[in-house]
C-alpha atoms as a PDB file:
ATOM      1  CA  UNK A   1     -32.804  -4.697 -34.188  1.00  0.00           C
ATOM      2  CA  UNK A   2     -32.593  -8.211 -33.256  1.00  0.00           C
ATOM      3  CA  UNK A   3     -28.763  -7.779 -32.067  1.00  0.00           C
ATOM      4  CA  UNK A   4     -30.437  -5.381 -29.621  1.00  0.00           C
ATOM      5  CA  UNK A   5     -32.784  -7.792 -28.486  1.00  0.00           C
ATOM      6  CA  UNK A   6     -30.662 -10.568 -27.780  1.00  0.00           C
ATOM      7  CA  UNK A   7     -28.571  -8.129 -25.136  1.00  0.00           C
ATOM      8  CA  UNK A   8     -31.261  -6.714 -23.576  1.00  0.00           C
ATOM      9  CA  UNK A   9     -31.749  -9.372 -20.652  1.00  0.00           C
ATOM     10  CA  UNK A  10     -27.577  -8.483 -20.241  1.00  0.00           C
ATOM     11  CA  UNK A  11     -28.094  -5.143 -19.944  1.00  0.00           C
ATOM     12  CA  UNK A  12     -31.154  -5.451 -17.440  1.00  0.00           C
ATOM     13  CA  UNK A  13     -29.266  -8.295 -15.279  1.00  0.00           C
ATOM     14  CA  UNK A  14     -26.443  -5.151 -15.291  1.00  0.00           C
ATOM     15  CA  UNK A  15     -28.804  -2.651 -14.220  1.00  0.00           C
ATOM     16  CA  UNK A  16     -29.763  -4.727 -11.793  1.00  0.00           C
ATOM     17  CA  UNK A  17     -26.715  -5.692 -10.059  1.00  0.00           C
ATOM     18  CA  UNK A  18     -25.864  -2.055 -10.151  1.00  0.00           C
ATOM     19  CA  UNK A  19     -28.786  -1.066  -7.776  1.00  0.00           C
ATOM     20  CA  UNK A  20     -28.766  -3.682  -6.097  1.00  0.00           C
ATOM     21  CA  UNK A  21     -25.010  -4.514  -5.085  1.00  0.00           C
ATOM     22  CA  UNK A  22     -23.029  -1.437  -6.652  1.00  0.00           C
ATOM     23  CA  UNK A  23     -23.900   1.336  -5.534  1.00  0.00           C
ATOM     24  CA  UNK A  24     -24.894   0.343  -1.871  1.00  0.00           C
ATOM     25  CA  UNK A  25     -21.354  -1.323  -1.757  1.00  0.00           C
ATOM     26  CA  UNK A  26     -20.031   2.276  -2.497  1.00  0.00           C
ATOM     27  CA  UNK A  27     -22.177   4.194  -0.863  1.00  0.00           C
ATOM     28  CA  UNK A  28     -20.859   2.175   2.282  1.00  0.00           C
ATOM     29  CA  UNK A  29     -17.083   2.640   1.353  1.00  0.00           C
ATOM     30  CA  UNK A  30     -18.223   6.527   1.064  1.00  0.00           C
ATOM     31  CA  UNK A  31     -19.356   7.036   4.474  1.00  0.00           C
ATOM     32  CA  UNK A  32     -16.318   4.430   6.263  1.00  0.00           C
ATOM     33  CA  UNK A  33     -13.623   6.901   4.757  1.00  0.00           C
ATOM     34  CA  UNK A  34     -15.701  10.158   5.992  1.00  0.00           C
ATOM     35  CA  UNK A  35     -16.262   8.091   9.814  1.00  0.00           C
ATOM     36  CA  UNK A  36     -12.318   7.819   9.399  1.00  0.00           C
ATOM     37  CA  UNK A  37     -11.692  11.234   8.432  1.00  0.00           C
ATOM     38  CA  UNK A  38     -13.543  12.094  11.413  1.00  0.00           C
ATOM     39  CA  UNK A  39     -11.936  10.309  14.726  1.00  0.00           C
ATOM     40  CA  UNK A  40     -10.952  12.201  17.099  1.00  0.00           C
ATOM     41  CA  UNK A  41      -9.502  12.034  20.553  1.00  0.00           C
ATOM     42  CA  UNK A  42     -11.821  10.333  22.831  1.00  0.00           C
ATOM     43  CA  UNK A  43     -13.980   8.468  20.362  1.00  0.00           C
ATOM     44  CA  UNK A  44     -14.605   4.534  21.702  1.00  0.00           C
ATOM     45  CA  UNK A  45     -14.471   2.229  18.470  1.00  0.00           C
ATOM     46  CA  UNK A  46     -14.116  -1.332  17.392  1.00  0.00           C
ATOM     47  CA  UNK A  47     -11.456  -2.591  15.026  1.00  0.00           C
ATOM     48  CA  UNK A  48     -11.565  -4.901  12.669  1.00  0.00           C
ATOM     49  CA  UNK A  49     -10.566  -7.998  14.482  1.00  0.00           C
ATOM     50  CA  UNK A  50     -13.352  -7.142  17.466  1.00  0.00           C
ATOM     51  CA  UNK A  51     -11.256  -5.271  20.168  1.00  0.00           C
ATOM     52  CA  UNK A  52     -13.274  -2.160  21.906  1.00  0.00           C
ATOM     53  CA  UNK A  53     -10.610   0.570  22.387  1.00  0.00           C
ATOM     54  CA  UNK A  54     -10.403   4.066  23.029  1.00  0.00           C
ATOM     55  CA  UNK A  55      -8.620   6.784  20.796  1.00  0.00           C
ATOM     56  CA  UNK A  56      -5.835   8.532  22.407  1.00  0.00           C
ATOM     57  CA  UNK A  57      -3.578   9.867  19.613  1.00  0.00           C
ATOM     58  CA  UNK A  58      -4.568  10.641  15.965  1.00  0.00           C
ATOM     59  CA  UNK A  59      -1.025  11.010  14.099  1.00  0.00           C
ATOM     60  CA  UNK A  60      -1.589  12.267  10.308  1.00  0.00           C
ATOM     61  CA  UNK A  61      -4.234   9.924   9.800  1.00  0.00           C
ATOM     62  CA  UNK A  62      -1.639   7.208   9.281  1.00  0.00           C
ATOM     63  CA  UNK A  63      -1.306   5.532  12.717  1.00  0.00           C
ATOM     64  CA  UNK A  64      -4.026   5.852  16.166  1.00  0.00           C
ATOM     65  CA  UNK A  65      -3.143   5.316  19.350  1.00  0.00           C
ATOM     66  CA  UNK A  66      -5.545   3.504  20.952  1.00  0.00           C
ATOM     67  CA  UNK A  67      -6.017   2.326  24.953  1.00  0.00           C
ATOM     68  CA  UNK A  68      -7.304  -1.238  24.974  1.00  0.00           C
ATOM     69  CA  UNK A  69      -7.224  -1.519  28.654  1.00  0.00           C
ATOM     70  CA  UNK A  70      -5.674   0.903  31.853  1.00  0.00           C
ATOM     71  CA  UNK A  71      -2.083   1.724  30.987  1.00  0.00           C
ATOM     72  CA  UNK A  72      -2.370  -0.418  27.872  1.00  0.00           C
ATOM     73  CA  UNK A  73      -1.832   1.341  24.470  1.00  0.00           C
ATOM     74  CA  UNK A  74      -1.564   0.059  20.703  1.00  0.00           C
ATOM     75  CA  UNK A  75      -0.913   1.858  17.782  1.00  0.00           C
ATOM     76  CA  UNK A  76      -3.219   0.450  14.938  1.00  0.00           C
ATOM     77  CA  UNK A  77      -3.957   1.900  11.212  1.00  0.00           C
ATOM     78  CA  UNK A  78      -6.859   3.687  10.591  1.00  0.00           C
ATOM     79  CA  UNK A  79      -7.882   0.940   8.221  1.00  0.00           C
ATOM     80  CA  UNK A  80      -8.468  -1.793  10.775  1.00  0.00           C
ATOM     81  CA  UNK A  81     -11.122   0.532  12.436  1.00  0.00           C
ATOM     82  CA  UNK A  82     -14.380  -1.572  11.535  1.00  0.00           C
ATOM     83  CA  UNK A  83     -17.092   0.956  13.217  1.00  0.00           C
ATOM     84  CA  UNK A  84     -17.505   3.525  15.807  1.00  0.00           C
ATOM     85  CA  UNK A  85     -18.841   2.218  19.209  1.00  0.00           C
ATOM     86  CA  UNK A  86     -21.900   3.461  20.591  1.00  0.00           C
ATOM     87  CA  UNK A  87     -23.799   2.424  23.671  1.00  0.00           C
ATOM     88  CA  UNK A  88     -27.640   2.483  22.516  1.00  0.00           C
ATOM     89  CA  UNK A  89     -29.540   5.177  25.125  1.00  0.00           C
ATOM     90  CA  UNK A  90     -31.464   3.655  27.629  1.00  0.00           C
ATOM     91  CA  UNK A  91     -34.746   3.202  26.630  1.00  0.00           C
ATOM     92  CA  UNK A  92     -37.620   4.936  28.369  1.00  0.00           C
ATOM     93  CA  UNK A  93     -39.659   2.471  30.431  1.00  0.00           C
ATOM     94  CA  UNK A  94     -43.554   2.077  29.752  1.00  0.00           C
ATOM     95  CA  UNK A  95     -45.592   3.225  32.989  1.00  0.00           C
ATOM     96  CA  UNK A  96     -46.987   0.770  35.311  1.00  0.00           C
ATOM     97  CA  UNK A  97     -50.339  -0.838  33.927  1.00  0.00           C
ATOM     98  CA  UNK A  98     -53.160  -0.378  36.188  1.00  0.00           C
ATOM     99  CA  UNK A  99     -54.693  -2.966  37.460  1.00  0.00           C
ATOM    100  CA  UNK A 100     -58.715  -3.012  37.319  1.00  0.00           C
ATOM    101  CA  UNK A 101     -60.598  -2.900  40.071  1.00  0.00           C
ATOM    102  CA  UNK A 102     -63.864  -3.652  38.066  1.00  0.00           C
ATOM    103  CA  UNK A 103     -63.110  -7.804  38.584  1.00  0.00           C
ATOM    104  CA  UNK A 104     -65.814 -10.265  38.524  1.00  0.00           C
ATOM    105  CA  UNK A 105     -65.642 -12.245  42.224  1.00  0.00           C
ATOM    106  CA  UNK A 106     -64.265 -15.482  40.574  1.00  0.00           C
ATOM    107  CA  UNK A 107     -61.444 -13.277  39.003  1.00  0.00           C
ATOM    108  CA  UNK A 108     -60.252 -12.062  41.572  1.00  0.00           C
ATOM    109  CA  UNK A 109     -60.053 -15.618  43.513  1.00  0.00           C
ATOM    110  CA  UNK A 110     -57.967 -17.275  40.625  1.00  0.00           C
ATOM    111  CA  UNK A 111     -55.574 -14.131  40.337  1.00  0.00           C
ATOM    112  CA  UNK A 112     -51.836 -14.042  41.460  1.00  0.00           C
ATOM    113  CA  UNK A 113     -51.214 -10.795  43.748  1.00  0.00           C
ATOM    114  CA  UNK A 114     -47.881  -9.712  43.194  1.00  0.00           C
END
């Protein structure tokens, strides 16, 4: 029993690092190889080394072609694609406040029209 005890912090230091660094760390692997099983023609994405490109040619999932600029085209591996590149929507703008009319006479002195 006392064998058991002296390897139970290991054990919980190993549980730990599992849940906490493991399986996130594979979880992201998992979904990277599905994002590259999924380009297509058309998709906009950013390799590895930071360069914003557009996908022109998948070839067996060994090679893309990819347009960096007009009439400029690479050929990369699917590896050095670091992430898909999406523009965030525009965001909705909040309506105009209103202003209030209900102003005590010094107030309304002191405040900036616009």
């Amino acid at each position: 029993m006392e064998a058991f005890g002296t390897f139970l912090p290991l054990i919980l230091i190993f549980a730990v690092f599992y849940f906490l660094l493991i399986r996130p760390q594979q979880r992201k692997v998992k979904q990277h190889k599905e994002m590259l099983s999924n380009l297509k023609r058309g998709d906009k994405i950013i390799t590895s080394g930071g360069i914003i490109c557009t996908i022109n040619k998948v070839s067996d999932n060994r090679e893309l072609t990819v347009e960096v600029s007009d009439n400029v085209e690479i050929k990369i591996a699917p590896g050095m694609v670091a992430d898909l590149y999406s523009i965030p929507e525009v965001q909705k703008k909040a309506p105009p406040k209103k202003e209030d009319n209900n102003k005590s006479g010094l107030s309304s002195l002191f405040s900036r029209k616009k």
